[in-house]
N, C-alpha and C. Protein backbone atom coordinates (compact mmCIF):
# COMPACT_ATOMS: atom_id res chain seq x y z
N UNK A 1 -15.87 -52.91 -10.38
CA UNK A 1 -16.56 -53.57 -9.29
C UNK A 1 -15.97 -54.95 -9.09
N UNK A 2 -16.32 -55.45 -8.30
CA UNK A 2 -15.68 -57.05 -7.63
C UNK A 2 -17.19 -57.56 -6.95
N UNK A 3 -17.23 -59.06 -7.67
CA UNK A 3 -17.97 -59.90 -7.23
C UNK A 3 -17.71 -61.14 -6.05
N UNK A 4 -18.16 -61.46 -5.31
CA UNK A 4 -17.89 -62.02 -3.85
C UNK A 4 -18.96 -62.99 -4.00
N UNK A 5 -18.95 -64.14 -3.37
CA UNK A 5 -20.23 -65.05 -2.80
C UNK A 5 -20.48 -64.34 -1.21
N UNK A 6 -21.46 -64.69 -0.97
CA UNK A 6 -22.07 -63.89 0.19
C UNK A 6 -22.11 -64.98 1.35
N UNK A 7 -21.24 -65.01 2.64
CA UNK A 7 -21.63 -65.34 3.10
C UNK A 7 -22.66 -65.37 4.41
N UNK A 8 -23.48 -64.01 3.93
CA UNK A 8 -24.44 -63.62 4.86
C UNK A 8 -25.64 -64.55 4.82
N UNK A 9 -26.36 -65.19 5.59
CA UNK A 9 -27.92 -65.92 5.51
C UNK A 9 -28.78 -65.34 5.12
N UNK A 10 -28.42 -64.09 5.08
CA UNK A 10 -30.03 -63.22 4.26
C UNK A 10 -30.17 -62.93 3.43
N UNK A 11 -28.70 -63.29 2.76
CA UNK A 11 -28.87 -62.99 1.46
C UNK A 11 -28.88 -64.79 0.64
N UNK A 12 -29.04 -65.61 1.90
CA UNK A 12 -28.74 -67.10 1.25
C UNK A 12 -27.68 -67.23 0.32
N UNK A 13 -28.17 -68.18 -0.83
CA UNK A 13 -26.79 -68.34 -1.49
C UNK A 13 -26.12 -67.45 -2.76
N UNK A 14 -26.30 -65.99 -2.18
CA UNK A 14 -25.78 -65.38 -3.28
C UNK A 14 -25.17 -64.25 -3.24
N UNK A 15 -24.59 -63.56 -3.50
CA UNK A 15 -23.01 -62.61 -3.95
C UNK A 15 -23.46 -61.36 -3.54
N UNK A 16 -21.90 -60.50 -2.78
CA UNK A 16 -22.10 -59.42 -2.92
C UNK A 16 -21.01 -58.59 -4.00
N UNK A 17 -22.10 -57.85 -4.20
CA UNK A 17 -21.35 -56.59 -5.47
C UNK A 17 -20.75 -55.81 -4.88
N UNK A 18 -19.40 -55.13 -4.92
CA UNK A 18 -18.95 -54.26 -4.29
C UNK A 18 -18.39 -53.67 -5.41
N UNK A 19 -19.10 -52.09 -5.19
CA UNK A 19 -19.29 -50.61 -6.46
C UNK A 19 -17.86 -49.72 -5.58
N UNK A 20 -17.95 -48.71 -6.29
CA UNK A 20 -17.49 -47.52 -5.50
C UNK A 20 -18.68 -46.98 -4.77
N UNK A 21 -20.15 -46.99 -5.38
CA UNK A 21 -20.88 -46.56 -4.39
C UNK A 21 -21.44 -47.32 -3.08
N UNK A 22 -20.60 -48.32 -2.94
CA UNK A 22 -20.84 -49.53 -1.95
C UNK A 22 -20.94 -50.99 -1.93
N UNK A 23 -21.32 -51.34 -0.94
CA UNK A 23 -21.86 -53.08 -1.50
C UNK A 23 -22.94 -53.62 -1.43
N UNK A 24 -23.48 -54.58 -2.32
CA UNK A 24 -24.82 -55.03 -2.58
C UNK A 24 -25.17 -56.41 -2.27
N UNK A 25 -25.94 -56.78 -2.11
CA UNK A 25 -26.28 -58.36 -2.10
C UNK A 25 -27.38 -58.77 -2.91
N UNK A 26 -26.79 -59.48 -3.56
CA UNK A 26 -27.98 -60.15 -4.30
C UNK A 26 -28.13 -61.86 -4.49
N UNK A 27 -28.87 -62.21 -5.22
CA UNK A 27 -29.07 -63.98 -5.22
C UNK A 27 -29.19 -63.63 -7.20
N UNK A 28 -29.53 -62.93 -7.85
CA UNK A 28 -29.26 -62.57 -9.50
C UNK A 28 -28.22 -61.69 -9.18
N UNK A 29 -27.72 -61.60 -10.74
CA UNK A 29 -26.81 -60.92 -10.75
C UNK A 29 -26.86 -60.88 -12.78
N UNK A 30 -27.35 -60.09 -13.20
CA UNK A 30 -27.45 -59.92 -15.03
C UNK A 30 -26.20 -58.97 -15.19
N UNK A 31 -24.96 -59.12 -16.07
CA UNK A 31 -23.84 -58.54 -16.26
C UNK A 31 -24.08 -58.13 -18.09
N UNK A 32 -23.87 -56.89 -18.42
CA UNK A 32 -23.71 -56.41 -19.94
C UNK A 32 -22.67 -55.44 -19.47
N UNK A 33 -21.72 -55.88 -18.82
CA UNK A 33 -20.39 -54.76 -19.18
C UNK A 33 -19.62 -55.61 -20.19
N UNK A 34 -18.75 -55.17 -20.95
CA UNK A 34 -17.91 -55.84 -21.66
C UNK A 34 -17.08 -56.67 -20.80
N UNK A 35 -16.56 -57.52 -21.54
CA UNK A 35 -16.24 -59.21 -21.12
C UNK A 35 -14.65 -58.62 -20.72
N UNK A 36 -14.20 -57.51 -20.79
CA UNK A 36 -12.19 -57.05 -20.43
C UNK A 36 -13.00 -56.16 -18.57
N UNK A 37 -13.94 -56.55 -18.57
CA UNK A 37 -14.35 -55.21 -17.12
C UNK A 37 -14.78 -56.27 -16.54
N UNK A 38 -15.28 -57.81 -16.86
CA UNK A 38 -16.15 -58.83 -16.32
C UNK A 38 -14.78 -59.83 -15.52
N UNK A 39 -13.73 -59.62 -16.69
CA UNK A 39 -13.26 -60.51 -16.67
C UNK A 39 -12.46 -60.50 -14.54
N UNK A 40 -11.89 -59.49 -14.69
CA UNK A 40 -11.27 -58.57 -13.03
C UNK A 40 -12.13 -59.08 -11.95
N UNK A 41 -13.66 -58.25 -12.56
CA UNK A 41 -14.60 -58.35 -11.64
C UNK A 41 -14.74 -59.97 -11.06
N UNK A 42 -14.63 -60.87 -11.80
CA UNK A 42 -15.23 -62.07 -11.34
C UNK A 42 -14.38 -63.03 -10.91
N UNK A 43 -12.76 -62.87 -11.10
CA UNK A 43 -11.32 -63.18 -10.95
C UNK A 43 -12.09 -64.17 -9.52
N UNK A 44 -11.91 -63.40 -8.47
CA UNK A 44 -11.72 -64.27 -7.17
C UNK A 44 -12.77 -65.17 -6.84
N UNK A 45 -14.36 -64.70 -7.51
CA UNK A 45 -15.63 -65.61 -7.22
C UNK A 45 -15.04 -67.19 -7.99
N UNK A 46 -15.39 -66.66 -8.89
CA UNK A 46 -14.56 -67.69 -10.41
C UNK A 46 -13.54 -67.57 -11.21
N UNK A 47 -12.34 -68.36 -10.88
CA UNK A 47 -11.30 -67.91 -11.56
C UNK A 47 -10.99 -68.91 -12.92
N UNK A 48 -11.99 -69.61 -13.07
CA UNK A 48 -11.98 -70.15 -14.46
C UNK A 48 -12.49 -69.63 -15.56
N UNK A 49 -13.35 -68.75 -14.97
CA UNK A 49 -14.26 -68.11 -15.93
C UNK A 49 -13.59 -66.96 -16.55
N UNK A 50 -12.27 -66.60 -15.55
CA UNK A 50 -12.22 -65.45 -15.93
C UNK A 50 -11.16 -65.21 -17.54
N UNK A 51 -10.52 -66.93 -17.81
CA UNK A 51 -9.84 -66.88 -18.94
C UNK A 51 -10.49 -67.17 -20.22
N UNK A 52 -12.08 -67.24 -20.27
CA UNK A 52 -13.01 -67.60 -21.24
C UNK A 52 -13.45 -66.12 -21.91
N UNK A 53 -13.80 -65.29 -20.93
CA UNK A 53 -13.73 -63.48 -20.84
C UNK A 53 -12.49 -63.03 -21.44
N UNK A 54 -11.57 -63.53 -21.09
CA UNK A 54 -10.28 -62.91 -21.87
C UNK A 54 -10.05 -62.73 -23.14
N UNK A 55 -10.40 -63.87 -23.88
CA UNK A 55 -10.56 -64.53 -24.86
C UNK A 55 -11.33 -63.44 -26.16
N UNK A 56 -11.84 -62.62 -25.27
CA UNK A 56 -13.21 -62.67 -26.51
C UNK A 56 -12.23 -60.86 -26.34
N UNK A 57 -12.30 -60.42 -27.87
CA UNK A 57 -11.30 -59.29 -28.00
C UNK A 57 -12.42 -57.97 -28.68
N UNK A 58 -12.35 -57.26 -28.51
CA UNK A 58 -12.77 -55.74 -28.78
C UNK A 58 -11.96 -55.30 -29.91
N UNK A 59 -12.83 -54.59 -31.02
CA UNK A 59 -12.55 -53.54 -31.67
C UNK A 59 -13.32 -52.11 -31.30
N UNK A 60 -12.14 -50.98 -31.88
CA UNK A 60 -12.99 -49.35 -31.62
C UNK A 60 -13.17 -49.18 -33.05
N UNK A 61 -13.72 -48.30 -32.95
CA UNK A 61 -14.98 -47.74 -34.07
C UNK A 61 -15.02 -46.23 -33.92
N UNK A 62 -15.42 -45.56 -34.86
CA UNK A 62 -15.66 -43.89 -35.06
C UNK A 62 -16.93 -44.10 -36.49
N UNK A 63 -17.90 -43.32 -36.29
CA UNK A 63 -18.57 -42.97 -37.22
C UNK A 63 -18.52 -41.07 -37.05
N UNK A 64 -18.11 -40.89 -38.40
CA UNK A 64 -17.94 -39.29 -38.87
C UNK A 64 -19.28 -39.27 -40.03
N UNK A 65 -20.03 -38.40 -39.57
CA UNK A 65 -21.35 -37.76 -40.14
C UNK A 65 -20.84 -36.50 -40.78
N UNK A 66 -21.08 -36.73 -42.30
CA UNK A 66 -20.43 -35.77 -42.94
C UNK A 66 -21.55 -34.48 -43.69
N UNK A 67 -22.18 -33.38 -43.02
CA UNK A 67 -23.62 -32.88 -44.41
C UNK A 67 -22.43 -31.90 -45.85
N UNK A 68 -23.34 -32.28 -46.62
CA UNK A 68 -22.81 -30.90 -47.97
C UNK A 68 -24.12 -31.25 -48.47
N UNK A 69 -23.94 -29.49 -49.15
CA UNK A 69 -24.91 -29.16 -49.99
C UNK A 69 -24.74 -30.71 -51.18
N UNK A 70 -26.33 -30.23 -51.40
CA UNK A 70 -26.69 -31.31 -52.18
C UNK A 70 -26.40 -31.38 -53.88
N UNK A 71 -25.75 -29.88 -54.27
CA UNK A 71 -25.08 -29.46 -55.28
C UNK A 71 -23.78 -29.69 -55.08
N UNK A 72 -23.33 -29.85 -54.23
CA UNK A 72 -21.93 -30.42 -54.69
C UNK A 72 -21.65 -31.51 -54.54
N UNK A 73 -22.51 -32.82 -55.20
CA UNK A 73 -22.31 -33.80 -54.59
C UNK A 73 -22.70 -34.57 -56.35
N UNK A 74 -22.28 -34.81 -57.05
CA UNK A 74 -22.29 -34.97 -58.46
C UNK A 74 -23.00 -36.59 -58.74
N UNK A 75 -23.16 -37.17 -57.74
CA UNK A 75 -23.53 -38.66 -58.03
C UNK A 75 -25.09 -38.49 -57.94
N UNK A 76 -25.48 -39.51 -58.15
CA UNK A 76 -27.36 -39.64 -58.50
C UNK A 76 -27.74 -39.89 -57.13
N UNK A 77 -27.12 -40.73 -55.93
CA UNK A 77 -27.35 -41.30 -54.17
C UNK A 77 -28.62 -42.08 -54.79
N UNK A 78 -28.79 -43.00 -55.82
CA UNK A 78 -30.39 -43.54 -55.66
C UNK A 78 -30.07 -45.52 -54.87
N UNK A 79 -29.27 -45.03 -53.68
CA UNK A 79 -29.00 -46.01 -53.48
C UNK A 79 -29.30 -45.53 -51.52
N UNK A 80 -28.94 -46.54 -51.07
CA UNK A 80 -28.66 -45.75 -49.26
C UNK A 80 -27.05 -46.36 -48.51
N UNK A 81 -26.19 -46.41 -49.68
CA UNK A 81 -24.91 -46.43 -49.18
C UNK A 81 -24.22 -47.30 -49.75
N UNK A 82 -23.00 -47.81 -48.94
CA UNK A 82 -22.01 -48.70 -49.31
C UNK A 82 -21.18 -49.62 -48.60
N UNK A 83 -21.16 -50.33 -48.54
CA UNK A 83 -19.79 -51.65 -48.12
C UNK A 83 -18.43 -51.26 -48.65
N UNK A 84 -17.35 -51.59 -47.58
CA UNK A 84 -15.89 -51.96 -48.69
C UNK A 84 -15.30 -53.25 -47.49
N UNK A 85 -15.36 -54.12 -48.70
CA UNK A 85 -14.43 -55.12 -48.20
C UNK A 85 -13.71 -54.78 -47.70
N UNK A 86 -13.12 -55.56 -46.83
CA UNK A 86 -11.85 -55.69 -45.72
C UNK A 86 -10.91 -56.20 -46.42
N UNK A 87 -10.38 -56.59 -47.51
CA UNK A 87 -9.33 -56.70 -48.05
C UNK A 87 -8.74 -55.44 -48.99
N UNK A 88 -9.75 -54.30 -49.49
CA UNK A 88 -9.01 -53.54 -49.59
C UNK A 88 -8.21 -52.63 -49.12
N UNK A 89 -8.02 -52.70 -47.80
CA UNK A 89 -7.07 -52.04 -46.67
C UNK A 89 -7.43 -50.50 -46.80
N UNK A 90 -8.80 -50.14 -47.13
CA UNK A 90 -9.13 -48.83 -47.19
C UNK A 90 -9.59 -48.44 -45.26
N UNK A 91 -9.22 -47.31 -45.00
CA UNK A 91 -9.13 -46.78 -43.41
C UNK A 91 -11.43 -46.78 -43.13
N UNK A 92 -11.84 -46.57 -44.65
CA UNK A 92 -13.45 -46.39 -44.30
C UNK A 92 -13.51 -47.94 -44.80
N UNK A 93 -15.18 -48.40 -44.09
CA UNK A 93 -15.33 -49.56 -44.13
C UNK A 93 -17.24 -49.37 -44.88
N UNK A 94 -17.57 -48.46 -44.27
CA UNK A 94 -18.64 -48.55 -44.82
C UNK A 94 -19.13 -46.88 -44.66
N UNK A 95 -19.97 -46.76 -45.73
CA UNK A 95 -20.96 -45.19 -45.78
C UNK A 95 -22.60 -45.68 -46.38
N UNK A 96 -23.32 -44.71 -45.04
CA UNK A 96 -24.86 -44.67 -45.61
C UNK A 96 -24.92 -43.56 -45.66
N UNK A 97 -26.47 -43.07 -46.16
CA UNK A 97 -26.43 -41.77 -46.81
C UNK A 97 -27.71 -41.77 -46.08
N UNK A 98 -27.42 -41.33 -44.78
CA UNK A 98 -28.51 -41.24 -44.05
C UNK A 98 -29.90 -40.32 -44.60
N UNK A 99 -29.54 -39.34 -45.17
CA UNK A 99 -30.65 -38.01 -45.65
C UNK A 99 -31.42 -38.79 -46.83
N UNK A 100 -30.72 -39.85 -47.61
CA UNK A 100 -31.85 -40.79 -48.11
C UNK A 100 -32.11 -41.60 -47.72
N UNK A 101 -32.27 -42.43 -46.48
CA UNK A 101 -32.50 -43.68 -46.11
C UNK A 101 -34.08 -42.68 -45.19
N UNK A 102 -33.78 -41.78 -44.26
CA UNK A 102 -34.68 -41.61 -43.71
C UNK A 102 -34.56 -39.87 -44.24
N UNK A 103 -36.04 -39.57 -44.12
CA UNK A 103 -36.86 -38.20 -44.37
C UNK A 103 -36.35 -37.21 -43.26
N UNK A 104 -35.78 -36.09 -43.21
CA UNK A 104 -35.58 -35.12 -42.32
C UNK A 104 -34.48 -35.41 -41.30
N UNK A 105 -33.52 -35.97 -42.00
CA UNK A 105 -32.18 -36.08 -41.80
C UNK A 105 -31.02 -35.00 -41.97
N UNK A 106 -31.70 -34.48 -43.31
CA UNK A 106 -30.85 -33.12 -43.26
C UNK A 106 -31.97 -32.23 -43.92
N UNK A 107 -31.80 -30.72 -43.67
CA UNK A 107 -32.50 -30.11 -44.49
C UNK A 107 -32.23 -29.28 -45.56
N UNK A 108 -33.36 -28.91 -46.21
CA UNK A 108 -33.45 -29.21 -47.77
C UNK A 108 -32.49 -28.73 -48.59
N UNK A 109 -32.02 -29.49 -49.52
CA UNK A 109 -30.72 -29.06 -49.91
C UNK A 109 -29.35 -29.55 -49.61
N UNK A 110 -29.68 -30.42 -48.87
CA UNK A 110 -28.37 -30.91 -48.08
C UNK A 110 -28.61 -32.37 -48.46
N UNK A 111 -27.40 -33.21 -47.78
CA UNK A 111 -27.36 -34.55 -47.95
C UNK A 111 -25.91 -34.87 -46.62
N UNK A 112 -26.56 -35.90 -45.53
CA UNK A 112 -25.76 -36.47 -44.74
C UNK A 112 -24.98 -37.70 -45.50
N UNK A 113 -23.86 -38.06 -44.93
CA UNK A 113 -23.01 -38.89 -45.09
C UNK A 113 -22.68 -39.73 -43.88
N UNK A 114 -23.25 -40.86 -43.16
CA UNK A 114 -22.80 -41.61 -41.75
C UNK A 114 -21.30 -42.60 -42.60
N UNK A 115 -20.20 -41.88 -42.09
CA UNK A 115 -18.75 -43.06 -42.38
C UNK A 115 -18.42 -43.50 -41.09
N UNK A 116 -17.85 -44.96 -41.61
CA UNK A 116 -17.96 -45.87 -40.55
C UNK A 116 -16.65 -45.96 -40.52
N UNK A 117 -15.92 -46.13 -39.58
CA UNK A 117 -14.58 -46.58 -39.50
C UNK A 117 -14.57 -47.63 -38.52
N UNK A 118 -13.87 -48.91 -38.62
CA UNK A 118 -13.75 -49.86 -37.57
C UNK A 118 -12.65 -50.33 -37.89
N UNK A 119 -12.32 -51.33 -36.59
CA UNK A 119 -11.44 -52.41 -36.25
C UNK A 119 -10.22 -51.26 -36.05
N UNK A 120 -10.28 -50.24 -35.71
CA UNK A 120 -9.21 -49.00 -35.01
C UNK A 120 -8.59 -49.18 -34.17
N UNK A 121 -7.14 -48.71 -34.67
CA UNK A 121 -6.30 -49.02 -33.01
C UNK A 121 -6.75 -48.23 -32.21
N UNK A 122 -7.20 -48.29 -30.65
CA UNK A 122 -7.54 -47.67 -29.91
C UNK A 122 -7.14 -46.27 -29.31
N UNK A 123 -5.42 -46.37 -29.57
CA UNK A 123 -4.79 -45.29 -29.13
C UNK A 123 -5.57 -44.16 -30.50
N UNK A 124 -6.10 -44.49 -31.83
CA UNK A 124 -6.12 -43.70 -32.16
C UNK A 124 -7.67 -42.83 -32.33
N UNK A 125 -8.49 -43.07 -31.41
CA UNK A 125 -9.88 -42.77 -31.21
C UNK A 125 -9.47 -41.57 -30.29
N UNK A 126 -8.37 -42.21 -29.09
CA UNK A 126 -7.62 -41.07 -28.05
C UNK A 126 -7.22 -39.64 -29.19
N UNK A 127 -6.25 -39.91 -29.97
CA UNK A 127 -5.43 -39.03 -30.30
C UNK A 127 -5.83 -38.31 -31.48
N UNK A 128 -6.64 -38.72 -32.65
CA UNK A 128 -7.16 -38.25 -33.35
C UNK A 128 -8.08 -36.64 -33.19
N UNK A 129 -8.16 -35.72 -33.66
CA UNK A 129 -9.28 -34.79 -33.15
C UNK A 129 -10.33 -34.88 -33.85
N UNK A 130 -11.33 -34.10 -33.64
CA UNK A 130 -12.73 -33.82 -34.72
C UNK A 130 -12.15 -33.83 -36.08
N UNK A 131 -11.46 -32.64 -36.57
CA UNK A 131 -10.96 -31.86 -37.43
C UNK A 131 -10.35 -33.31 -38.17
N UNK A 132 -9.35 -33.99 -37.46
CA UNK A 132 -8.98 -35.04 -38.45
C UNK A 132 -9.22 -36.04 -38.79
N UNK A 133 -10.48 -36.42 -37.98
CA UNK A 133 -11.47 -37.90 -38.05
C UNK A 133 -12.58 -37.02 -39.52
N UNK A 134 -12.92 -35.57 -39.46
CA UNK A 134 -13.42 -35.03 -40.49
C UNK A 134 -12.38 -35.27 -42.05
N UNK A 135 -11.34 -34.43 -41.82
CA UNK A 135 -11.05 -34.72 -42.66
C UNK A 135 -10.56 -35.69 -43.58
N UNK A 136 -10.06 -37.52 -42.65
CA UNK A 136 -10.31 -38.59 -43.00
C UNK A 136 -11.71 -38.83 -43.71
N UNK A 137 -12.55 -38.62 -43.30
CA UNK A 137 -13.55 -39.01 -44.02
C UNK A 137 -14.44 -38.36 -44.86
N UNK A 138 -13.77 -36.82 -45.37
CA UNK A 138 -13.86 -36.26 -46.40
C UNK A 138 -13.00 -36.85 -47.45
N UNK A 139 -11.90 -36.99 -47.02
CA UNK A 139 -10.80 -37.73 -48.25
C UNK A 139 -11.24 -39.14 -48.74
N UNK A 140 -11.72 -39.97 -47.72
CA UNK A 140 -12.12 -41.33 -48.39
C UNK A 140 -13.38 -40.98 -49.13
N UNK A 141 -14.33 -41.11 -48.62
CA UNK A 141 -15.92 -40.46 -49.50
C UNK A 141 -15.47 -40.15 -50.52
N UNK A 142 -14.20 -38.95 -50.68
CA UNK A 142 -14.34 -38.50 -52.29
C UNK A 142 -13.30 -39.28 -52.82
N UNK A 143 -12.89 -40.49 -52.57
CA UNK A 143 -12.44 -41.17 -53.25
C UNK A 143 -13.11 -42.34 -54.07
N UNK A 144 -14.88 -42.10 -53.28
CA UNK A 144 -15.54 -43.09 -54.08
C UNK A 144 -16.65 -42.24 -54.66
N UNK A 145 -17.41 -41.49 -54.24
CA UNK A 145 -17.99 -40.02 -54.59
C UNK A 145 -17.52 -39.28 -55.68
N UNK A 146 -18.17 -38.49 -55.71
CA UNK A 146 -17.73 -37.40 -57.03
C UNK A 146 -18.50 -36.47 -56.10
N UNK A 147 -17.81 -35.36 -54.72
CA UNK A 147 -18.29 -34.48 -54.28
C UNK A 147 -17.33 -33.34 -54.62
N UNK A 148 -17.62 -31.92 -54.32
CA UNK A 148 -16.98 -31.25 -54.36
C UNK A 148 -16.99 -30.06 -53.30
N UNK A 149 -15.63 -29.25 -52.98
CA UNK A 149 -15.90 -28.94 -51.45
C UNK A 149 -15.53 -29.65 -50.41
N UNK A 150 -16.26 -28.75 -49.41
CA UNK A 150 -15.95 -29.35 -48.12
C UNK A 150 -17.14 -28.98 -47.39
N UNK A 151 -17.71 -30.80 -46.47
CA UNK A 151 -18.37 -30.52 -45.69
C UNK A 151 -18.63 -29.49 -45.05
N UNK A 152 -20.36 -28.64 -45.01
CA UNK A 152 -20.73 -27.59 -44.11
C UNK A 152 -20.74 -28.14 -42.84
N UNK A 153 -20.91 -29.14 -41.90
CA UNK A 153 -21.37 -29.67 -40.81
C UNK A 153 -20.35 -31.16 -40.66
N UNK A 154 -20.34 -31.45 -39.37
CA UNK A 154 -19.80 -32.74 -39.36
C UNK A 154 -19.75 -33.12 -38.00
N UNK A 155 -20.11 -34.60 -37.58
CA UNK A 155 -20.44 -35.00 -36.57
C UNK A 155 -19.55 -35.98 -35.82
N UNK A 156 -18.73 -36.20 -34.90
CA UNK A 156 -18.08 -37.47 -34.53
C UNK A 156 -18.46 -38.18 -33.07
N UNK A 157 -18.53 -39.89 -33.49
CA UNK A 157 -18.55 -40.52 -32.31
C UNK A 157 -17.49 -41.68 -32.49
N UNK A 158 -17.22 -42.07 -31.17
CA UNK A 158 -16.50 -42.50 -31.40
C UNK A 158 -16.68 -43.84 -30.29
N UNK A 159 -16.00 -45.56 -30.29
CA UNK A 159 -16.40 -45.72 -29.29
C UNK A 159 -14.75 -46.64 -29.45
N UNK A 160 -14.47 -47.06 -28.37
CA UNK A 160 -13.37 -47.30 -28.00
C UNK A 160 -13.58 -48.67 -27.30
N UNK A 161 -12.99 -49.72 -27.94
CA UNK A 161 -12.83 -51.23 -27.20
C UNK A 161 -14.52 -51.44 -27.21
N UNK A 162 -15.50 -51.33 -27.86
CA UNK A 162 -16.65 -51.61 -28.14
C UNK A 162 -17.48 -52.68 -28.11
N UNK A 163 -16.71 -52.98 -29.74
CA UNK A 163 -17.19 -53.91 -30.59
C UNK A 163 -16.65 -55.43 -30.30
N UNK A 164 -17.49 -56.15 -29.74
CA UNK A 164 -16.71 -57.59 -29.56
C UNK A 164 -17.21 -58.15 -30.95
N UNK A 165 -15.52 -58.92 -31.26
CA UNK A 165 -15.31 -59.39 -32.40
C UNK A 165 -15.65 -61.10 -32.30
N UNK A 166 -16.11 -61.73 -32.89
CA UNK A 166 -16.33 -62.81 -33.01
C UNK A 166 -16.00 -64.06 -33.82
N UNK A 167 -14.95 -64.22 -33.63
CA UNK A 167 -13.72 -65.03 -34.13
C UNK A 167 -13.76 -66.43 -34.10
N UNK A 168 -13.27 -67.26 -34.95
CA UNK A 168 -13.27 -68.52 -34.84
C UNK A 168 -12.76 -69.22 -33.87
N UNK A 169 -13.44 -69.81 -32.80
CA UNK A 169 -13.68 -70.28 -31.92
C UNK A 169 -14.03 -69.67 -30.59
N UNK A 170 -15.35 -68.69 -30.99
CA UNK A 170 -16.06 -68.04 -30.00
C UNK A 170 -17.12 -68.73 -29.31
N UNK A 171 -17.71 -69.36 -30.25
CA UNK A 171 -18.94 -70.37 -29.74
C UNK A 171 -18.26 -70.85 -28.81
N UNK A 172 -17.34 -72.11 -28.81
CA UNK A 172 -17.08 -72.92 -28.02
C UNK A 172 -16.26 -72.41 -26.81
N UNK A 173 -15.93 -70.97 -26.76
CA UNK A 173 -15.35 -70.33 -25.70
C UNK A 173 -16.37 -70.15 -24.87
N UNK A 174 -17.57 -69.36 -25.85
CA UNK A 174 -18.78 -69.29 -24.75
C UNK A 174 -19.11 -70.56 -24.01
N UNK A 175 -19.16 -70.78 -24.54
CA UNK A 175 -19.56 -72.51 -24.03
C UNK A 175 -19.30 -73.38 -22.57
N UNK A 176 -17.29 -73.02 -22.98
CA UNK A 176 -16.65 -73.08 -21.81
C UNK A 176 -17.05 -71.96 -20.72
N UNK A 177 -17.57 -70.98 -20.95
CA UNK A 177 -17.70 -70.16 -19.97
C UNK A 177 -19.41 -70.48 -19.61
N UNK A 178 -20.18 -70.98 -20.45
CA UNK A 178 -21.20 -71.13 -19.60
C UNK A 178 -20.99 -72.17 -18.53
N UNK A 179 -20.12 -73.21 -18.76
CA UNK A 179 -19.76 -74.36 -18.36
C UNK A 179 -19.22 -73.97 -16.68
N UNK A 180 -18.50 -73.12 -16.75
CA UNK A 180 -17.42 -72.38 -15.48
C UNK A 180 -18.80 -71.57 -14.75
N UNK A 181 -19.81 -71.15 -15.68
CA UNK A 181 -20.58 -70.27 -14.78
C UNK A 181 -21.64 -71.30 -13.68
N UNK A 182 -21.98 -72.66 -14.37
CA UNK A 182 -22.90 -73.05 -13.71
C UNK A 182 -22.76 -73.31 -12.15
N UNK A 183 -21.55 -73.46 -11.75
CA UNK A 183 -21.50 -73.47 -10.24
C UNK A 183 -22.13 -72.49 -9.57
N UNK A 184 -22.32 -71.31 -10.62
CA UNK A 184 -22.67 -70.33 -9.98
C UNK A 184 -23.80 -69.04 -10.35
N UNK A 185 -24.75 -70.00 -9.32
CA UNK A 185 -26.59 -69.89 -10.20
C UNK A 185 -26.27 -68.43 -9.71
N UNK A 186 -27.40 -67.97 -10.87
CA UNK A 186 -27.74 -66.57 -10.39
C UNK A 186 -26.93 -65.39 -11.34
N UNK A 187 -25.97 -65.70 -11.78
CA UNK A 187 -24.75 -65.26 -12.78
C UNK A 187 -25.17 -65.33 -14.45
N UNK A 188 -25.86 -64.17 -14.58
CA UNK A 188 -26.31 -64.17 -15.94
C UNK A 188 -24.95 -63.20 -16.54
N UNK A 189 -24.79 -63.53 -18.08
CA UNK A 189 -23.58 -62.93 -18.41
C UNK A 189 -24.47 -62.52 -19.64
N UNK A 190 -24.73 -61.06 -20.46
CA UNK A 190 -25.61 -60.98 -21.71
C UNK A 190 -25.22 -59.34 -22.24
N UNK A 191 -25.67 -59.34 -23.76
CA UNK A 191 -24.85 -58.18 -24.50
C UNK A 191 -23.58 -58.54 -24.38
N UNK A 192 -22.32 -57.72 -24.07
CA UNK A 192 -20.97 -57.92 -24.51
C UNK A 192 -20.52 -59.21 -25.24
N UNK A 193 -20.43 -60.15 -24.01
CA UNK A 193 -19.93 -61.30 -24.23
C UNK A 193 -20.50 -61.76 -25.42
């Protein structure tokens, strides 16, 4: 979409939206698309704003939901998961064990596994399939696990350019961009950014 100031009187002093399904007028305007879709959109209204949006960078993400029987899974789970630092350059970043955190997660006999994968190159959320985002995260799990087998069930999502990362010197980017927005009341920017 592309944002415009309006210079219609009925809509007084405020912008039209132009969608594929048309154009809009409004005097608000609340934006939660990510800050790489904001940034285009708002280019010609405000073109200062639009290098504060640039700024702020996306990671993709996949969580693979892994069930196995609850016999082949040799550890005690009296916990609801795990962390791994980011310095050990391991591809999983984190696992909960969803079927113990919450009741009727899996049934009886079973035990879910939610693995987290982040900070992913994007091309590889594209190119990856089910089958090998599964079997990634059968291989890591049992590298910290004591399971045996192979997942009965397995679930993938995946999200691509997502996650805005928040890096040293984000505050004061926002900042600058609230700064660029005030000319222009009505321009709420919230979520992504």
């Amino acid at each position: 979409f592309l944002l415009n100031r309006s210079s219609d009187l009925s809509c007084g002093s405020g912008y039209i939206l132009h969608t594929p399904e048309g154009a809009f007028e409004t005097q608000q305007l609340i934006s939660t698309i990510p800050a790489y879709h904001m940034a285009p959109a708002i280019e010609d209204l405000a073109p200062a704003a639009k290098e504060p949006l640039e700024q702020i960078s996306f990671a993709s993400s996949a969580i693979v939901t892994l069930a196995y029987p609850r016999s082949a899974v040799a550890n005690s789970l009296d916990a609801t998961g795990f962390l791994i630092p980011s310095p050990e350059q391991t591809a999983l970043s984190a696992c909960t064990w969803s079927s113990e955190k919450w009741p009727d997660r899996a049934p009886e006999g079973y035990v879910t596994f939610r693995c987290f994968f982040s900070n992913i190159d994007p091309n590889l959320i594209q190119s990856r399939t089910h089958d090998e985002w599964r079997q990634l995260a059968d291989q890591e799990l049992k590298q910290i696990l004591t399971i045996h087998g192979q997942p009965n069930q397995s679930w993938l999502h995946t999200w691509k350019d997502a996650q805005p990362q928040y890096k040293m010197g984000h505050l004061p980017n926002i900042e600058r961009l609230d700064q660029q927005l005030k000319a222009y009341p009505g321009i709420h920017l919230a979520g992504s950014p």
